[in-house]
N, C-alpha and C. Protein backbone atom coordinates (compact mmCIF):
# COMPACT_ATOMS: atom_id res chain seq x y z
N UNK A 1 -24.15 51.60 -84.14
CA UNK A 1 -24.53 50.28 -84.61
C UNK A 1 -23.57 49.85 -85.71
N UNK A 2 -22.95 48.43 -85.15
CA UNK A 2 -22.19 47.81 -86.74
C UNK A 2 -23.22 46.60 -87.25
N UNK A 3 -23.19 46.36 -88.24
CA UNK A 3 -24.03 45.11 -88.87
C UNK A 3 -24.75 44.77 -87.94
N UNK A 4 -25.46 45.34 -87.48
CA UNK A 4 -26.74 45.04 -86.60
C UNK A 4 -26.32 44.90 -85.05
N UNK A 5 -25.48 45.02 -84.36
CA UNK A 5 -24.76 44.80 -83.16
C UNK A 5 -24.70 46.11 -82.56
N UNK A 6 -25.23 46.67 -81.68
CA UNK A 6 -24.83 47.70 -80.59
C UNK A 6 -23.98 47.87 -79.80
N UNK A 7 -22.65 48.18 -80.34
CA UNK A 7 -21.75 47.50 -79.86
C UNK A 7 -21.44 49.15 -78.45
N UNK A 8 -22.20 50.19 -78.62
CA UNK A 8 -22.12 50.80 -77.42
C UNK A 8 -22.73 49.88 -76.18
N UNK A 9 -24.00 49.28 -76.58
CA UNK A 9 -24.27 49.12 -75.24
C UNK A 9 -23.56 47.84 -74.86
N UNK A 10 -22.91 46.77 -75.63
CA UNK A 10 -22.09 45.97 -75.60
C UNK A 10 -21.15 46.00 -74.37
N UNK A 11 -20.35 47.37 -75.06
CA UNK A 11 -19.29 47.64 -74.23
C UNK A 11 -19.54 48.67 -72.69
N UNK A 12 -20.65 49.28 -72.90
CA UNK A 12 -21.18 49.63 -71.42
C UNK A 12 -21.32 48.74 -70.66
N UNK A 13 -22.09 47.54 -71.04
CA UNK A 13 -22.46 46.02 -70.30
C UNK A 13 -20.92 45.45 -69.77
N UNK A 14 -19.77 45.12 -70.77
CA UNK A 14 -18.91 44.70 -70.08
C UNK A 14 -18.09 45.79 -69.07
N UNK A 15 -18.19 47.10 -69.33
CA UNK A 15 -17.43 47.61 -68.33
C UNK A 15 -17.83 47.63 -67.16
N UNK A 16 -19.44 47.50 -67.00
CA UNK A 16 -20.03 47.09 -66.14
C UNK A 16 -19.60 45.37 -65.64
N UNK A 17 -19.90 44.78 -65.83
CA UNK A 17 -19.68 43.49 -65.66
C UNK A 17 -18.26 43.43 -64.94
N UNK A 18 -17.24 44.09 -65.62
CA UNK A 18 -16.25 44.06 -65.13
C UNK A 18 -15.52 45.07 -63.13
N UNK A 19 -16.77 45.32 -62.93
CA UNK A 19 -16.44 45.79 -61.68
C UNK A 19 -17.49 45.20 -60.93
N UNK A 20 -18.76 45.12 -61.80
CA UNK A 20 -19.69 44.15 -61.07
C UNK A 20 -20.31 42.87 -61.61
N UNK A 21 -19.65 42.02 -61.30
CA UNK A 21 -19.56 40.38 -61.88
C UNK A 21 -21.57 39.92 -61.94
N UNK A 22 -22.33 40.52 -60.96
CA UNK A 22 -23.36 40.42 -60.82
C UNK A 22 -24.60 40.63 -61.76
N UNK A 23 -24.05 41.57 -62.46
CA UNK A 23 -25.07 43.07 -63.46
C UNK A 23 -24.79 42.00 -64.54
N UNK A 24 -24.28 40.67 -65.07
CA UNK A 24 -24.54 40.33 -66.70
C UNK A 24 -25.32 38.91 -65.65
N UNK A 25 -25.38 38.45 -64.87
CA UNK A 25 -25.88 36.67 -64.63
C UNK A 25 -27.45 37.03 -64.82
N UNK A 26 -27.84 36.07 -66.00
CA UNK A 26 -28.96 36.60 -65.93
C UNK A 26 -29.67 34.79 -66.26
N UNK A 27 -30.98 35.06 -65.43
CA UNK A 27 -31.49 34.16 -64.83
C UNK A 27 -32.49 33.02 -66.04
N UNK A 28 -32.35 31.94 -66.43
CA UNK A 28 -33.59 31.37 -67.49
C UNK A 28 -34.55 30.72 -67.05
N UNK A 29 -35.70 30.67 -67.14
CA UNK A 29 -36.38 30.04 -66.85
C UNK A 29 -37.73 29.80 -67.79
N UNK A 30 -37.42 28.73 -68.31
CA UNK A 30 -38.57 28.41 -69.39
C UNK A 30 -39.69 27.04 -69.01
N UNK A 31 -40.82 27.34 -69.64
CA UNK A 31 -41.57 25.99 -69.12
C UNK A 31 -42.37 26.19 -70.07
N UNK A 32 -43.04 24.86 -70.52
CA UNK A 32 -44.00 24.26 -71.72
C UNK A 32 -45.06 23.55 -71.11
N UNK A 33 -45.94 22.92 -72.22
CA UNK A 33 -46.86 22.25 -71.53
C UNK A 33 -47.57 21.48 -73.01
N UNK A 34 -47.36 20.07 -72.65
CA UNK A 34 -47.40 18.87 -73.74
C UNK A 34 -49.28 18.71 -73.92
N UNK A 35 -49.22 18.57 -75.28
CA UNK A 35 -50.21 18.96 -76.08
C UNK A 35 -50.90 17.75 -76.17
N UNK A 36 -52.16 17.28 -76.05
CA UNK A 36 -52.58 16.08 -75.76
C UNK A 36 -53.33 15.67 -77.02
N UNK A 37 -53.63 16.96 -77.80
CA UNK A 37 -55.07 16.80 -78.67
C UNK A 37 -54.07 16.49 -80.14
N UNK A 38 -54.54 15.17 -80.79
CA UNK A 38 -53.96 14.62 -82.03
C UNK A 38 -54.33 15.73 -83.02
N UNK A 39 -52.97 15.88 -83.60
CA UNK A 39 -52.60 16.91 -84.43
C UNK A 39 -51.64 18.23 -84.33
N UNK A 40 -52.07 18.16 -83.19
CA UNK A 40 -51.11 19.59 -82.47
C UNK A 40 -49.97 19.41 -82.31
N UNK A 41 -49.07 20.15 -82.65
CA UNK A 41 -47.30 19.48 -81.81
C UNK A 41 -47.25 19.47 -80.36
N UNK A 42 -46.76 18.55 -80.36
CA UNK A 42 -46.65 17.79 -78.81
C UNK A 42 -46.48 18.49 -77.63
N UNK A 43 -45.27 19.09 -78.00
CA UNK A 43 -44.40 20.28 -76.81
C UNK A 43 -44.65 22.22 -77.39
N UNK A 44 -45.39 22.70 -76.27
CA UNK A 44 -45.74 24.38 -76.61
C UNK A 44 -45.22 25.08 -75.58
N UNK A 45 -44.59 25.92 -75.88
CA UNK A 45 -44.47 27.36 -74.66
C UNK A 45 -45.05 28.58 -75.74
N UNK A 46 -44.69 30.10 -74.91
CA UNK A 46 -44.70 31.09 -75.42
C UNK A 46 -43.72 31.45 -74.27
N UNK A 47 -42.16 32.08 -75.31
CA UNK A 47 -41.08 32.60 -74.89
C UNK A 47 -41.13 34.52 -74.95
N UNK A 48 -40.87 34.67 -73.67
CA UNK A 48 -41.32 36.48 -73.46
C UNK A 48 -39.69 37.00 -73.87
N UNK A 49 -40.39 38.00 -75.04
CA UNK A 49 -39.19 38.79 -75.08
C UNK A 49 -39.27 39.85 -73.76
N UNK A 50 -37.88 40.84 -74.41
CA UNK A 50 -37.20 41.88 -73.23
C UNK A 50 -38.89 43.29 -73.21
N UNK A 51 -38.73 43.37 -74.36
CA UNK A 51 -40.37 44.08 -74.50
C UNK A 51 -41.74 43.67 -73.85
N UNK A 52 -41.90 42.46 -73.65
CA UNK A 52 -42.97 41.99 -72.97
C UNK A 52 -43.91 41.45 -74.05
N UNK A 53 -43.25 41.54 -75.45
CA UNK A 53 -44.42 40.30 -75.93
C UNK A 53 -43.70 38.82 -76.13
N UNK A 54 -44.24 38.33 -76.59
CA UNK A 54 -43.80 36.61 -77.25
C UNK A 54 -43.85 36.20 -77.73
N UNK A 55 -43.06 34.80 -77.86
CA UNK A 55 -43.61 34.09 -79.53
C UNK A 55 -43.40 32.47 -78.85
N UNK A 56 -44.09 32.37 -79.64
CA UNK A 56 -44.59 30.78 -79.46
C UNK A 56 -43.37 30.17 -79.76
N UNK A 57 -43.14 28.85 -79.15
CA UNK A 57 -41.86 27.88 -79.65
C UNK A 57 -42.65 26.45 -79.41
N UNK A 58 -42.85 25.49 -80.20
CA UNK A 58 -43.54 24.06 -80.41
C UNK A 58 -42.71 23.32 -81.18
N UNK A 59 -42.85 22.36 -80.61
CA UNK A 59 -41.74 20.97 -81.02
C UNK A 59 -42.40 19.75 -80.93
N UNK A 60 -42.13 19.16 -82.32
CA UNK A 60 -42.65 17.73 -82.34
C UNK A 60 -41.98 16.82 -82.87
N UNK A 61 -42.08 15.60 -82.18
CA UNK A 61 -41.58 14.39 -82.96
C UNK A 61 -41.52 14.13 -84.04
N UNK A 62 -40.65 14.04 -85.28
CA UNK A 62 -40.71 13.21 -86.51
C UNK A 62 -42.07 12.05 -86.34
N UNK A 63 -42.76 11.81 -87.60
CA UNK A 63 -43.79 10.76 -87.73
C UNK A 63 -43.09 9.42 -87.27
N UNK A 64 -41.95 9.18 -87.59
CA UNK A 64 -41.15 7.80 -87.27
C UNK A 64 -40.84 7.54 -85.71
N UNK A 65 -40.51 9.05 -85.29
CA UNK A 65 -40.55 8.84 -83.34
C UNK A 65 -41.88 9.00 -82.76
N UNK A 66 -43.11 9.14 -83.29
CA UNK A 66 -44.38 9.27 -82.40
C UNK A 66 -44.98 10.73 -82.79
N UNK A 67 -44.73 11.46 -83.41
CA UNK A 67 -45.45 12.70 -83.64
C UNK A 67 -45.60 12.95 -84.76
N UNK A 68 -46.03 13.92 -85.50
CA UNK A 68 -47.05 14.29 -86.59
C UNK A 68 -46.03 14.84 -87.51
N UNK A 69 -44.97 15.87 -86.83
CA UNK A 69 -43.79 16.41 -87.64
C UNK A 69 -44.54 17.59 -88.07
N UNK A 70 -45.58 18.30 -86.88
CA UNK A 70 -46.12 19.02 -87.17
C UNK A 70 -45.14 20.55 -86.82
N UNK A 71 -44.25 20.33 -86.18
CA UNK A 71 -43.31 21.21 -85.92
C UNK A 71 -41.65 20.54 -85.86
N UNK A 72 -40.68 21.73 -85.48
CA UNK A 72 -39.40 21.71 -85.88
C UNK A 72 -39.38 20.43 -84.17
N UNK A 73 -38.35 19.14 -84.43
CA UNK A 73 -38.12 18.43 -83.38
C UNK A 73 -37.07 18.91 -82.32
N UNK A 74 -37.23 18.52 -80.97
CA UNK A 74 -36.43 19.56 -79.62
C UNK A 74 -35.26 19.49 -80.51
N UNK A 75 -34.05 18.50 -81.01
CA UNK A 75 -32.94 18.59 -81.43
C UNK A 75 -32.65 19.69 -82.43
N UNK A 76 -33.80 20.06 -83.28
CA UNK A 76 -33.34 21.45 -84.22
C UNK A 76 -33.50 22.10 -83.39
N UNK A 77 -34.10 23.04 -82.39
CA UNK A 77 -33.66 24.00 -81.43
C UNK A 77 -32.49 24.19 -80.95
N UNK A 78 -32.13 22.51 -80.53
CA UNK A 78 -30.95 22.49 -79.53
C UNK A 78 -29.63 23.24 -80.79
N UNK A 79 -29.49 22.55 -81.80
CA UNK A 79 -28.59 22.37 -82.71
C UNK A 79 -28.46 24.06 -83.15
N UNK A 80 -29.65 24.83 -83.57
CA UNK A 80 -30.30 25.72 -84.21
C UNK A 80 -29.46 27.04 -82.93
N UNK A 81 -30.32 26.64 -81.67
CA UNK A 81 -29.80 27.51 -80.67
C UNK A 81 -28.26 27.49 -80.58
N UNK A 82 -27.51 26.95 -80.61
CA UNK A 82 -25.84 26.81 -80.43
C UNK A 82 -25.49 27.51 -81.54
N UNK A 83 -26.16 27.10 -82.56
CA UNK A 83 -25.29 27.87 -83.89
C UNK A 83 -25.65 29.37 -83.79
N UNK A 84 -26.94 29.41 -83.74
CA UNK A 84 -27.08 31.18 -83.42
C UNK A 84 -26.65 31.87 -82.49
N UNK A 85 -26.24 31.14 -81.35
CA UNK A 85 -25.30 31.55 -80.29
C UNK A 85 -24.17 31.81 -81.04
N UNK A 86 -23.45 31.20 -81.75
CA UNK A 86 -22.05 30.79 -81.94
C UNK A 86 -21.72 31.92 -83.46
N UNK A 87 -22.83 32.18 -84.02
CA UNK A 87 -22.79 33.15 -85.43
C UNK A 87 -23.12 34.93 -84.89
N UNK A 88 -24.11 34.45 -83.50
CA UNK A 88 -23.98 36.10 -82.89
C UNK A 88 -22.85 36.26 -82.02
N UNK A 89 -22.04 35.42 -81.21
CA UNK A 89 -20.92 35.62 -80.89
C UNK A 89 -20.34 36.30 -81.62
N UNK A 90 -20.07 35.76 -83.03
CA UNK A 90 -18.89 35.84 -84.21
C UNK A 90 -19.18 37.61 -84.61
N UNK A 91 -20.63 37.41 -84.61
CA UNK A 91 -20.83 38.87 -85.08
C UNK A 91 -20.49 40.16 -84.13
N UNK A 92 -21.07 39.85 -83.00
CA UNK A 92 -20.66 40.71 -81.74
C UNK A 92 -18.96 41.29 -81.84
N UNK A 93 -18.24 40.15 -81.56
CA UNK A 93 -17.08 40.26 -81.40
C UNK A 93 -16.15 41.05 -82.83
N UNK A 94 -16.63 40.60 -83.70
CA UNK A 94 -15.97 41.09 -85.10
C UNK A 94 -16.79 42.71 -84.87
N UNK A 95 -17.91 43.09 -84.62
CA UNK A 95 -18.05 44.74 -84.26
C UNK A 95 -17.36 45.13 -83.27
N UNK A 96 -16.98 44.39 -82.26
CA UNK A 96 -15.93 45.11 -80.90
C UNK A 96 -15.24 45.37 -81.28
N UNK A 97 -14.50 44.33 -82.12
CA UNK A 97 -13.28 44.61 -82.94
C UNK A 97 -12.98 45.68 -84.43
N UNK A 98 -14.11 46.18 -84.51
CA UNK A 98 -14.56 47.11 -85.50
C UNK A 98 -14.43 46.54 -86.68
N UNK A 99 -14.42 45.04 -87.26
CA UNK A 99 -14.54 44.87 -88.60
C UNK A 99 -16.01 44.92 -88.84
N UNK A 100 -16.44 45.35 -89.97
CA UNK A 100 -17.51 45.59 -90.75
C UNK A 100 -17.94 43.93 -91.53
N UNK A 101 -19.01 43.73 -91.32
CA UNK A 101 -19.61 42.12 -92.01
C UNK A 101 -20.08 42.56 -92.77
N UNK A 102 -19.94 42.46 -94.17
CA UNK A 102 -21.09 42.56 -95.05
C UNK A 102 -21.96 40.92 -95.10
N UNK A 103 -21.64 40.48 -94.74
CA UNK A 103 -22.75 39.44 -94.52
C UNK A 103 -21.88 37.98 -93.79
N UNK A 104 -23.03 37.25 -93.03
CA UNK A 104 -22.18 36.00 -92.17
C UNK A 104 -23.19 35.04 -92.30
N UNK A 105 -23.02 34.18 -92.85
CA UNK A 105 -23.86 32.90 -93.40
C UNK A 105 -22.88 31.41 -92.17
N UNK A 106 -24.16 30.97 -91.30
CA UNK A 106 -24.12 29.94 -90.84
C UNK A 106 -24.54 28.57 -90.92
N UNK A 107 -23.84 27.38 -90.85
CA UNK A 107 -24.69 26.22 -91.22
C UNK A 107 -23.97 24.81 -89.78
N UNK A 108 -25.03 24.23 -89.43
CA UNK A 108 -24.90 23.37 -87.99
C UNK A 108 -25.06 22.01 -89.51
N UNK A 109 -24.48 21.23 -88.67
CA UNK A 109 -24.17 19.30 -89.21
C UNK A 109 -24.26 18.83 -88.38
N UNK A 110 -24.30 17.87 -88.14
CA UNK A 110 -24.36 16.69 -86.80
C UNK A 110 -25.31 15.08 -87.29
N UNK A 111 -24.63 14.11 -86.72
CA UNK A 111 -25.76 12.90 -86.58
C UNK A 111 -26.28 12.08 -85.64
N UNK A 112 -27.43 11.88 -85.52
CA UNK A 112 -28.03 11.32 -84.80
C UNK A 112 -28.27 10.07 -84.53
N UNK A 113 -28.10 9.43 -83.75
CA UNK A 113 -28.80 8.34 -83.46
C UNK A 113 -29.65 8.30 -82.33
N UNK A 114 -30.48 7.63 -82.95
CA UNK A 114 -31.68 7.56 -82.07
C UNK A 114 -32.01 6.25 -80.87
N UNK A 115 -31.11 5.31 -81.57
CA UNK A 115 -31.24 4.19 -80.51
C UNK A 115 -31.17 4.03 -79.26
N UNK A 116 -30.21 5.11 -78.83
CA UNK A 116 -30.65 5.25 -77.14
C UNK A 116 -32.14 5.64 -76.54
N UNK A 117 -32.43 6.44 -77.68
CA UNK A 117 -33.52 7.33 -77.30
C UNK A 117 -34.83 6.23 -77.61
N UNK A 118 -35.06 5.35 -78.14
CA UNK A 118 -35.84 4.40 -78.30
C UNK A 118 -35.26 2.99 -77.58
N UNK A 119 -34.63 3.12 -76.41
CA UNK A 119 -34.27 1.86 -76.01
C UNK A 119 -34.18 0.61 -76.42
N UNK A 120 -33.03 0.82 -77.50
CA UNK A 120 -32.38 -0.48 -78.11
C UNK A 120 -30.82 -0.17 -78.62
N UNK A 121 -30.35 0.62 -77.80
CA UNK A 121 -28.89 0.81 -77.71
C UNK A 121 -28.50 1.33 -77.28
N UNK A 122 -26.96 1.45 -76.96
CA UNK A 122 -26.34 2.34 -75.61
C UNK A 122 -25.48 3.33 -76.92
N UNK A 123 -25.34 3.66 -77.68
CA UNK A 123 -24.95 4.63 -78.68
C UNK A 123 -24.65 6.02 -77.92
N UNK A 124 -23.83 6.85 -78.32
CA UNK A 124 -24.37 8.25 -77.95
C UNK A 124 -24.98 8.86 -78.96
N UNK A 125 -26.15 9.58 -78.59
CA UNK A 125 -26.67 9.74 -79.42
C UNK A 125 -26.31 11.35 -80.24
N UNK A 126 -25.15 11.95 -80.03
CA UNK A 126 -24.53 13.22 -81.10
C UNK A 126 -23.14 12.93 -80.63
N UNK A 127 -22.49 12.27 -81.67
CA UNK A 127 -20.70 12.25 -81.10
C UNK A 127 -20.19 13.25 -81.68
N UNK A 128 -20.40 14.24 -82.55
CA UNK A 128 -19.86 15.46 -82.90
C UNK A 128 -20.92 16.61 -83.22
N UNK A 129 -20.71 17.47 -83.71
CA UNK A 129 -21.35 18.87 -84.41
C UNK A 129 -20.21 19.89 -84.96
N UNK A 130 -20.87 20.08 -86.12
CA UNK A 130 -19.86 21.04 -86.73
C UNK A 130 -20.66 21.68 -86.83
N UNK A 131 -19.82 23.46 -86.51
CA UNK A 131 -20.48 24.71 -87.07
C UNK A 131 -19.10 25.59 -88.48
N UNK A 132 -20.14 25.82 -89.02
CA UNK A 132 -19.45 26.60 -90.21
C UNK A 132 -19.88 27.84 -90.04
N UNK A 133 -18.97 28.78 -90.33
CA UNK A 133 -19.22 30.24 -90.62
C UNK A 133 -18.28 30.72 -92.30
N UNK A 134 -19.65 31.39 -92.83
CA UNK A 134 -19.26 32.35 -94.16
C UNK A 134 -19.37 33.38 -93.74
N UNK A 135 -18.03 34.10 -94.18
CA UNK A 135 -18.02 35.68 -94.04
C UNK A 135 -17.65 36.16 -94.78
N UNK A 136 -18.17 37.66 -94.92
CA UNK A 136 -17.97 38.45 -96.40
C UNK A 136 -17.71 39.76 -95.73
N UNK A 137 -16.27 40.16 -95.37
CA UNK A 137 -15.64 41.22 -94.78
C UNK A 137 -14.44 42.15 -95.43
N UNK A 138 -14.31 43.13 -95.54
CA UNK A 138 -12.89 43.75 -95.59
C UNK A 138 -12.27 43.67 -94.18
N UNK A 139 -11.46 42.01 -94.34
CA UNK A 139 -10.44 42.11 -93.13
C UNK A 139 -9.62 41.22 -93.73
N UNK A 140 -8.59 40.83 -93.09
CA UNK A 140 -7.60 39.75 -93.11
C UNK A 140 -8.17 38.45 -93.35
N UNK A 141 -7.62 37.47 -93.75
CA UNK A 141 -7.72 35.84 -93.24
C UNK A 141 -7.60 35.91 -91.35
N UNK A 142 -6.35 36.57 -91.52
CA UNK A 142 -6.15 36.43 -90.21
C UNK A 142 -6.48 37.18 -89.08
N UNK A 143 -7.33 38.47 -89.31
CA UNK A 143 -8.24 39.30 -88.23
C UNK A 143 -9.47 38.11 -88.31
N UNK A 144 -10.13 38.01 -89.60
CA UNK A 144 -11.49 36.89 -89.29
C UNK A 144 -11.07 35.64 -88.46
N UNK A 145 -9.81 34.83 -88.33
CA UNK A 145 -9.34 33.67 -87.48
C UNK A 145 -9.17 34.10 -86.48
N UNK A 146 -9.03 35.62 -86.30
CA UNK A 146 -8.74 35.68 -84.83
C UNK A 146 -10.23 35.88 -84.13
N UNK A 147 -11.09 36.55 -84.71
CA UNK A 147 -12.10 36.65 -84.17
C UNK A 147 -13.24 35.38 -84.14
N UNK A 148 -12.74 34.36 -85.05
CA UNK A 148 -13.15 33.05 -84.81
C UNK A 148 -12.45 32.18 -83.06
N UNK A 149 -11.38 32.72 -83.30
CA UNK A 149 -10.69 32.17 -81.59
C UNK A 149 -11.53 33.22 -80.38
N UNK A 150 -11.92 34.18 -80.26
CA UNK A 150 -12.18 35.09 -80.11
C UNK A 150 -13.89 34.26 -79.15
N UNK A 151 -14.48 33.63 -80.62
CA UNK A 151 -15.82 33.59 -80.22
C UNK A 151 -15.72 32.07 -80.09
N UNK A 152 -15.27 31.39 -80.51
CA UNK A 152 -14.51 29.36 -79.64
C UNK A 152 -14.48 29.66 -78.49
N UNK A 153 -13.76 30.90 -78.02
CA UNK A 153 -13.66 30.83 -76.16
C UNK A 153 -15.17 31.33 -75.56
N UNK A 154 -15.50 32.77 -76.13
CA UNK A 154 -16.62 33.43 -75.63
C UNK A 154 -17.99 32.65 -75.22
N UNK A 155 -18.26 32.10 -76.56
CA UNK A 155 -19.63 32.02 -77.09
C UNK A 155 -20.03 30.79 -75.69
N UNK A 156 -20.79 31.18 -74.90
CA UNK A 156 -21.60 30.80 -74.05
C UNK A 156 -22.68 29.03 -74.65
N UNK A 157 -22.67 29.27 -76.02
CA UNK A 157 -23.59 27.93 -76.43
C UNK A 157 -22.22 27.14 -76.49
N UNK A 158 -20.93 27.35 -77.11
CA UNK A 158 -19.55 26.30 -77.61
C UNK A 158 -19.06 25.82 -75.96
N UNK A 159 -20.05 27.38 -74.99
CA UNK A 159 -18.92 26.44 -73.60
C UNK A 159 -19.64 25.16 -73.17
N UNK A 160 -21.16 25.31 -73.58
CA UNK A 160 -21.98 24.64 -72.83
C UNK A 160 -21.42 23.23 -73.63
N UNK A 161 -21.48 23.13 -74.59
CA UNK A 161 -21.53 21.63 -75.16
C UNK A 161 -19.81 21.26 -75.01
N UNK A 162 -18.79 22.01 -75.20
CA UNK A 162 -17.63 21.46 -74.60
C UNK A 162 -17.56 21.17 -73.28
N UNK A 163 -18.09 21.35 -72.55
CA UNK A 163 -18.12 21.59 -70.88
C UNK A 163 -19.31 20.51 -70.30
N UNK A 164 -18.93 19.44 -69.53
CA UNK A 164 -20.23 19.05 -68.97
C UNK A 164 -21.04 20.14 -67.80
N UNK A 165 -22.31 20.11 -67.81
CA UNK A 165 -23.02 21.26 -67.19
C UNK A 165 -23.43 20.08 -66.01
N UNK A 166 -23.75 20.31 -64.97
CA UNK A 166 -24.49 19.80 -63.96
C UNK A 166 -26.02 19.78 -64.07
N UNK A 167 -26.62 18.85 -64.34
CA UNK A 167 -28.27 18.38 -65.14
C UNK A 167 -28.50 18.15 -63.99
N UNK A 168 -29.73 18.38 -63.20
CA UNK A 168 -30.85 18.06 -62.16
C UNK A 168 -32.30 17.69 -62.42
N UNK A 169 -33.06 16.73 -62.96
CA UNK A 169 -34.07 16.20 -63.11
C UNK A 169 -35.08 16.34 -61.94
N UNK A 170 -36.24 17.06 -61.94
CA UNK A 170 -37.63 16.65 -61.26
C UNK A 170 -38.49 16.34 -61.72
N UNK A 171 -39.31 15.62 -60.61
CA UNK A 171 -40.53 15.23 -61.04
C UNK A 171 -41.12 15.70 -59.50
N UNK A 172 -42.34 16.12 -60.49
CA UNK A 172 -43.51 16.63 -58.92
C UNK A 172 -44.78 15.43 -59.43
N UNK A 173 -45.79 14.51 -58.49
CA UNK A 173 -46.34 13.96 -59.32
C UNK A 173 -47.90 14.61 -58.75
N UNK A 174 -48.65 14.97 -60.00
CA UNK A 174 -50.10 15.54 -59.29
C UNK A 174 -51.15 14.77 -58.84
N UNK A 175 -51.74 15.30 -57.95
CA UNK A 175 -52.59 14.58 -57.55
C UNK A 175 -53.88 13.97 -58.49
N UNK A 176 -54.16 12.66 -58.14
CA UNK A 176 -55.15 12.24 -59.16
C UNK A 176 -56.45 12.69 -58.94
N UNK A 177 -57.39 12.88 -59.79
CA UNK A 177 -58.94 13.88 -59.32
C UNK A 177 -59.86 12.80 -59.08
C-alpha cells in the first residue's frame, strides 16, 4: 500500500487487462426514485458498494429551482464525481510511479447558468470547469507534471467531459390505476 492506493492489485488488474481487454469493462447501473412527500429531497437511491452494503445518495434542488436544499443538488455530484475521479487518478498513478503523497488537496470551480434549464435561454449551461490539485510530495516539479499528464489522459471522469459520450433518453409510461 502507498498513500492509501493498492497499487499491487492495481498492477495485477492492468496486467490482466492487458491480455484480456474484457476483465476491467465494468458495467453501471444506477436508479433512484423521486420523493413526493414535502420536505424530503427530491431525488433518492441507495448505491451498493463491492461488500454488499450501501449508502444512500439524495439530491435536491436549491430553494430558488423548486426544492428545499434539503440535500447536495445533481450538479455537486456531477462536479464532485469528476474531481474525485480526477484526484484518485492523480493518486493512483503517482503510487505506480512510486512517488509517496504526503497529502493531495483537491478543489472543482465552474459556473452555471441556469437559464436553459428554466426555459428562458439557449446559454450553455457549464462552458468550463477547472480542477486544481495540491500536492505535498518528495518529487520533482517535474515528476508531479508528469504524473499530472499521466492522469489528463487516464482519468476516465477528464475523458468523459472532454469527449462527447452518446446520451440515450427513455421513457416507459405506467399504466394509470
Amino acid at each position: 500500500m502507498m498513500h492509501n492506493v493498492n497499487v499491487e492489485a492495481v498492477e495485477a488488474t492492468a496486467t490482466l487487462a492487458a491480455t484480456d481487454p474484457s476483465s476491467v469493462i465494468q458495467k453501471v447501473g444506477l436508479e433512484g426514485d423521486w420523493q413526493t412527500a414535502a420536505g424530503q429531497p427530491q431525488f433518492r437511491t441507495e448505491i451498493a458498494l463491492p461488500g454488499g452494503q450501501s449508502v444512500p445518495f439524495e439530491a435536491d434542488y436549491p430553494p430558488h429551482m423548486g426544492g428545499s436544499g434539503s440535500a447536495p443538488n445533481p450538479l455537486a455530484y456531477c462536479f464532485w464525481g469528476g474531481l474525485a475521479c480526477y484526484a484518485m487518478t492523480y493518486a493512483q498513478e503517482a503510487a505506480r510511479e512510486g512517488i509517496e503523497l504526503r497529502s493531495l488537496h483537491a478543489r472543482v470551480e465552474a459556473k452555471v447558468d441556469m437559464s436553459r434549464a428554466l426555459g428562458v435561454g439557449e446559454n450553455p449551461p457549464v462552458d468550463r470547469i477547472d480542477w486544481y490539485l495540491e500536492v505535498d510530495a518528495d518529487a520533482t516539479p517535474e515528476a508531479l507534471e508528469a504524473i499530472k499528464e499521466i492522469s489528463d489522459y487516464r482519468c476516465p471522469g477528464a475523458w468523459c467531459i472532454r469527449n462527447p459520450v452518446d446520451l440515450h433518453t427513455h421513457l416507459a409510461i405506467c399504466p394509470a390505476d
